[in-house]
Every structure is written in structure tokens, then in C-alpha cells.
Protein backbone atom coordinates (compact mmCIF):
# COMPACT_ATOMS: atom_id res chain seq x y z
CA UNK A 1 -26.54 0.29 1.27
CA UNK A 2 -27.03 3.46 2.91
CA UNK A 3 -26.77 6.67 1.12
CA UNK A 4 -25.27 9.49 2.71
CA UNK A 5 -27.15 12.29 4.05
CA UNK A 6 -26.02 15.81 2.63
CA UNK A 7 -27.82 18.94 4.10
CA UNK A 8 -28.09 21.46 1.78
CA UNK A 9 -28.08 24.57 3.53
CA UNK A 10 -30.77 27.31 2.38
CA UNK A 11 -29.56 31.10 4.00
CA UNK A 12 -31.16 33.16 1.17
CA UNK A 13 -28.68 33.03 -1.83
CA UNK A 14 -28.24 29.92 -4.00
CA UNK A 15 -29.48 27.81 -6.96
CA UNK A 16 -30.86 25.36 -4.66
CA UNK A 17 -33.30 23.51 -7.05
CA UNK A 18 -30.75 22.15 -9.38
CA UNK A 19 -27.98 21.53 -6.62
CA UNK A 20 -30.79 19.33 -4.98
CA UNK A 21 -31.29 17.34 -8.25
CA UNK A 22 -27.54 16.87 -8.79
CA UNK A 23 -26.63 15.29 -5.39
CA UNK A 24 -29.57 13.08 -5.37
CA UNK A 25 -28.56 12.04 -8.61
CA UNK A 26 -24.92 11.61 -7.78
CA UNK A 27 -26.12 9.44 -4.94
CA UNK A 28 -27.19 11.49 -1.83
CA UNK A 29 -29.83 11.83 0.57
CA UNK A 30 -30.24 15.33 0.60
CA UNK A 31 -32.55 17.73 2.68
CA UNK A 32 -32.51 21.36 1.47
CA UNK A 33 -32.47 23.00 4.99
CA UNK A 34 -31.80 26.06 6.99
CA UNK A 35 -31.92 24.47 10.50
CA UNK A 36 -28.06 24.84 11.86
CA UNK A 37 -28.43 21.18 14.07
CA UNK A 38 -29.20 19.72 10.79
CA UNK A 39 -26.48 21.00 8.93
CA UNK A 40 -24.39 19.76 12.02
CA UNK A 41 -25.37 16.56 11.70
CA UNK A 42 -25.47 15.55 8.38
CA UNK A 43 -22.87 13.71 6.71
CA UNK A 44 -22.07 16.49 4.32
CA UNK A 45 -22.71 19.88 5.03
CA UNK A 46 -23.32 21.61 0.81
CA UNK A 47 -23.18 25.54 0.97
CA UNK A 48 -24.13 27.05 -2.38
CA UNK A 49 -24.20 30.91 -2.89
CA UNK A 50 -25.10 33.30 -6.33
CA UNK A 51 -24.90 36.67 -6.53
CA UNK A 52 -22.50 39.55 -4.68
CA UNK A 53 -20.03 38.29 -1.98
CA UNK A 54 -21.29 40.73 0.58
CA UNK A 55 -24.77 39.87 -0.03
CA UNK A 56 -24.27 36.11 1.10
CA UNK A 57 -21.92 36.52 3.81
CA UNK A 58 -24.97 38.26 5.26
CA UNK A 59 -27.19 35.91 4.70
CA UNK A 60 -24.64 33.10 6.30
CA UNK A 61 -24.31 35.89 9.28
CA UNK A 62 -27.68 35.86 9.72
CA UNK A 63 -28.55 32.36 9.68
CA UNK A 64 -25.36 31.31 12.07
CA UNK A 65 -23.99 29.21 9.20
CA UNK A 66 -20.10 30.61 9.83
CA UNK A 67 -19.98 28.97 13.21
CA UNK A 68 -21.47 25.94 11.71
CA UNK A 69 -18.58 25.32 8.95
CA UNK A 70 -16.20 26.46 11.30
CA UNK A 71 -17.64 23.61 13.75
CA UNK A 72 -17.32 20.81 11.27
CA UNK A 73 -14.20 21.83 9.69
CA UNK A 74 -12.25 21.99 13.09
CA UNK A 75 -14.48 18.28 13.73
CA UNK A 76 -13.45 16.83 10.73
CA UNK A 77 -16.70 16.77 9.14
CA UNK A 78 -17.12 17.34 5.34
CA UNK A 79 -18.17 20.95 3.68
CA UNK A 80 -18.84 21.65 0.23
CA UNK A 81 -18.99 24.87 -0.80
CA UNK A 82 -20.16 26.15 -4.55
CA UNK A 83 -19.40 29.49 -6.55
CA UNK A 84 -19.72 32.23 -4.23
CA UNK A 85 -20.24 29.52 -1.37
CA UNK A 86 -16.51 28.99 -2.60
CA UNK A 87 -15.48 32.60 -1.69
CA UNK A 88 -17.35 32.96 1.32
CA UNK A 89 -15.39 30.04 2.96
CA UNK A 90 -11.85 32.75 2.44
CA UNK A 91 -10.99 35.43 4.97
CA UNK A 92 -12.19 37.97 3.18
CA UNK A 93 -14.07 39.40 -0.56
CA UNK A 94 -13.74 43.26 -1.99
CA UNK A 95 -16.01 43.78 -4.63
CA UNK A 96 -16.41 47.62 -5.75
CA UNK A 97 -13.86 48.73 -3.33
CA UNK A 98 -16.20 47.14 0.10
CA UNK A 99 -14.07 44.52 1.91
CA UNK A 100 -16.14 41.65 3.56
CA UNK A 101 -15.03 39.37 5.92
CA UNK A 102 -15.52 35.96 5.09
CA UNK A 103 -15.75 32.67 7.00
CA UNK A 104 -12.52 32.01 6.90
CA UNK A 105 -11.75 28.41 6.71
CA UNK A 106 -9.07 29.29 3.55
CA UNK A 107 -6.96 31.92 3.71
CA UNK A 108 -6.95 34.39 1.24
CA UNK A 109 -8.69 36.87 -0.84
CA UNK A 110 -11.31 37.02 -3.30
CA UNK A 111 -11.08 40.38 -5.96
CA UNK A 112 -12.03 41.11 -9.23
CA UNK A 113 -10.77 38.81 -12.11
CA UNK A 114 -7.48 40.59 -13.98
CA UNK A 115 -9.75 39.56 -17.10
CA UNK A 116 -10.40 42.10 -20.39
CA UNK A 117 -13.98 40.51 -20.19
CA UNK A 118 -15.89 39.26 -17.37
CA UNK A 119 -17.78 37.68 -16.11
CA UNK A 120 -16.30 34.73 -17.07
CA UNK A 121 -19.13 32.74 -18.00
CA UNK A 122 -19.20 28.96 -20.10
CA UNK A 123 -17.17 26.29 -20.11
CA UNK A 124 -13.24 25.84 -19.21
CA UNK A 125 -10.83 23.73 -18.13
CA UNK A 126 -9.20 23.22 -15.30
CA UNK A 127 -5.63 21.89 -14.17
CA UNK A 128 -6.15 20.04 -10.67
CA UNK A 129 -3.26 18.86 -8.24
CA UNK A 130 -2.59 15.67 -8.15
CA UNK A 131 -4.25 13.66 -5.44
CA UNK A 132 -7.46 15.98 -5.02
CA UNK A 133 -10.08 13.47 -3.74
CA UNK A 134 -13.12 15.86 -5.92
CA UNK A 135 -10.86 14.84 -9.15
CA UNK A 136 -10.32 11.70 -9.06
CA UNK A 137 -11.15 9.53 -12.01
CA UNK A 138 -11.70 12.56 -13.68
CA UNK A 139 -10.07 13.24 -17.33
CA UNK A 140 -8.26 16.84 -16.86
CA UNK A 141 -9.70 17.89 -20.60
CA UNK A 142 -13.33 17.77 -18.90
CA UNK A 143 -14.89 20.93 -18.81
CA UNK A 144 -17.08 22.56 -15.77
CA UNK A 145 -19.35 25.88 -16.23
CA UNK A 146 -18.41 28.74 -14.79
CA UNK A 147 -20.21 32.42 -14.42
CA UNK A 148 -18.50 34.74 -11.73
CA UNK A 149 -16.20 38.32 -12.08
CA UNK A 150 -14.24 36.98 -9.06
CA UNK A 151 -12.35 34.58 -7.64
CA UNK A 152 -9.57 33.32 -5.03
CA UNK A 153 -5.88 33.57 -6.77
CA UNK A 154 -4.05 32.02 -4.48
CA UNK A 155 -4.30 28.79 -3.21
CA UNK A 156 -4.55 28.67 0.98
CA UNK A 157 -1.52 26.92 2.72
CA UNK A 158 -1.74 23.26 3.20
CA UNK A 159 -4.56 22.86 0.48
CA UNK A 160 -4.83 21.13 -2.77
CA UNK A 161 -5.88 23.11 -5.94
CA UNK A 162 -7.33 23.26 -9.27
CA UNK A 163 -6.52 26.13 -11.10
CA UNK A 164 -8.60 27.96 -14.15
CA UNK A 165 -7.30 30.55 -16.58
CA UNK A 166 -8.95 33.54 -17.70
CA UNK A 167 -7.08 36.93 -17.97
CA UNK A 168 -5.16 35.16 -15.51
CA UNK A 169 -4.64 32.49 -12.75
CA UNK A 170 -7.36 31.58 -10.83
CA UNK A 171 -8.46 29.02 -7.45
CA UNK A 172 -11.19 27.01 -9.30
CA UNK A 173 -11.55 24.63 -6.90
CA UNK A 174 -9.79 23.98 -3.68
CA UNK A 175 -9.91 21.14 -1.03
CA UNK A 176 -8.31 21.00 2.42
CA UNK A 177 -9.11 18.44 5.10
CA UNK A 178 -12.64 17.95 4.89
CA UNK A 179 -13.56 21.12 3.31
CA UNK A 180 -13.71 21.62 -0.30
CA UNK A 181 -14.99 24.06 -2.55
CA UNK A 182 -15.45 24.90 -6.21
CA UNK A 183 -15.32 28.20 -8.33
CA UNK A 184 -17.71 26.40 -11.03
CA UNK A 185 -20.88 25.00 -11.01
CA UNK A 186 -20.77 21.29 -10.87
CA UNK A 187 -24.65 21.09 -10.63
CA UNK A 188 -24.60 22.40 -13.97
CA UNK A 189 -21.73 20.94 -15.20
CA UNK A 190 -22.95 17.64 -16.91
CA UNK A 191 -21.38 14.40 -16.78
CA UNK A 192 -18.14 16.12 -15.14
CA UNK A 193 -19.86 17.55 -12.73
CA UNK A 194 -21.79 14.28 -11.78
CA UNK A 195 -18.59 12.82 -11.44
CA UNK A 196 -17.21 15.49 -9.11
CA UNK A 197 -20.00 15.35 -6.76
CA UNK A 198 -20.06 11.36 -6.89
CA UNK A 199 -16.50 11.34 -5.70
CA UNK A 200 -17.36 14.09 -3.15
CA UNK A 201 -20.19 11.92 -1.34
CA UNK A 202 -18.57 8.69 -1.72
CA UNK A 203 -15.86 10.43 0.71
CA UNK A 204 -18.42 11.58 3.33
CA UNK A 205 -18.20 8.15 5.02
């Protein structure tokens, strides 16, 4: 049987190494890229991101990657995106009082966390919608690692959620036609995370 082919897109901000190791494991073929007609034509199109919103949207910018997702969401092709490759996918971030615009496949806004502490960093729960595909199978007392100081509160029209708690509601992971995205880490999220990014590629084809 086939596997899947996932491109992994590489635009400057990400922890590639260990996403690479978690989709092969969880069944992939995956190429760790930063040609734009290879992320077009993969199966799955994976955008990670670390760091400052800002600083990756202009790293996407740079490399083309917005018109990419864009293409593939309109087409109906799958998109992953991971921590800040989460946020990047809303309209827009403000982080220290800058506003960025995003890609803009969710609606929405990404701000600070209404949190006494952040970042919110370790391991929490999540409470996911009923009938998100990334879920499925999944016991809802699982627990996925998180490190970020913002986040997506509201969930974008039309789209399935999971939702995380700390100071306060939070998106934690969000799917919506074939796009899908998640606040946490599964990479780094053990045998939960496995099983998130299994039922991810076993819906690429």
C-alpha cells in the first residue's frame, strides 16, 4: 500500500526535525521542503511555525507559502498547520501591541492568553467537538504539550473545535474542510499525538 506523501514545508521557523520523525512514524512519506510546486502537490501540505507570530508570517511572505494554503484550501487539498503554523492560518496576530495579518484561511484573532502565568507550557487537556476527523479514536482525558503565550479564542464559522483552558478559553485545535490546525505540539505529544497525526494522514486520500 502506498503511503501518502506529506510535504513539510521549511520557510525559516519550525521544529522541523522532530515533525519529520513523527509523520514518518505515523505513516507518511514526508519530504521536508521549501519548493511551493511541491507543497502543491503533495498529498498533505504540514506547516509548522515556533517563535513570534510576526516573525513567521514573514517568513511564509517570503517564501509564497500564503498563496499556496490558500490554493489548496479553496482545491480541497489537505493543510496541517502546528503551533504558531496554527495562528498564522487566522486573519490576523497582535503580539506587543503590532497587528499582523495572517493567512487567513480561519477567521479570527490571535492575542495574548488572559492567563496569570504564561506561557502556557506542559501538558493539558483538551475538549474536542464531536465529529473532528484529527480526534477520532482518541480518549478526551489524553493529554497534548503545549508551550505558547497566545492563541485563537474563538472558533472560525463553519469549523469544528477543540478547546483548552488556561486563564481562560482557548482554540486548541481547529479543523475546517481540509484544513486543520493545532495549538499543541502533536510531534511531541507521545502516543496522543501519534494518534492525531495517524488519523490526519489516513484522511489525505
Amino acid at each position: 500500500m502506498n503511503r501518502s506523501s506529506v510535504a513539510l514545508f521549511d520557510y525559516g521557523s519550525g521544529n522541523l526535525r522532530s515533525a519529520f520523525r513523527a509523520l514518518e512514524r505515523a505513516g507518511a512519506d514526508v519530504s521536508l521542503t521549501s519548493d511551493l510546486d511541491a507543497a502543491r502537490r503533495a498529498d498533505g501540505l504540514v506547516v509548522p511555525g515556533v517563535g513570534a507570530y510576526a516573525a513567521c508570517m514573514e517568513g511564509v511572505l517570503a517564501h509564497g507559502l500564503d498563496a499556496v494554503i490558500r490554493e489548496r484550501a479553496a482545491a480541497g487539498a489537505p493543510v496541517l498547520g502546528i503551533c504558531v503554523g496554527e495562528q498564522v492560518l487566522f486573519a490576523e496576530g497582535v503580539e506587543h501591541g503590532v497587528r499582523t495579518r495572517g493567512v487567513g484561511v480561519f477567521e479570527g484573532r490571535v492575542d495574548l492568553l488572559d492567563a496569570p502565568r504564561v506561557p502556557h507550557m506542559g501538558w493539558n487537556t483538551v475538549a474536542a467537538d464531536e465529529g473532528m476527523r484529527l480526534f477520532a479514536g482518541i480518549d478526551p482525558a489524553e493529554r497534548f504539550y503545549f508551550v505558547h503565550s497566545y492563541a485563537a479564542k474563538t472558533r472560525p464559522p463553519g469549523a469544528l473545535a477543540a478547546v483548552c483552558e488556561h486563564g481562560g478559553p482557548f482554540i486548541a485545535a481547529v479543523e475546517r474542510g481540509p484544513v486543520a490546525a493545532t495549538q499543541f505540539h502533536p510531534e511531541k505529544s507521545g502516543d496522543a499525538g501519534y494518534a492525531l497525526l495517524s488519523n490526519w494522514i489516513k484522511g489525505l486520500k
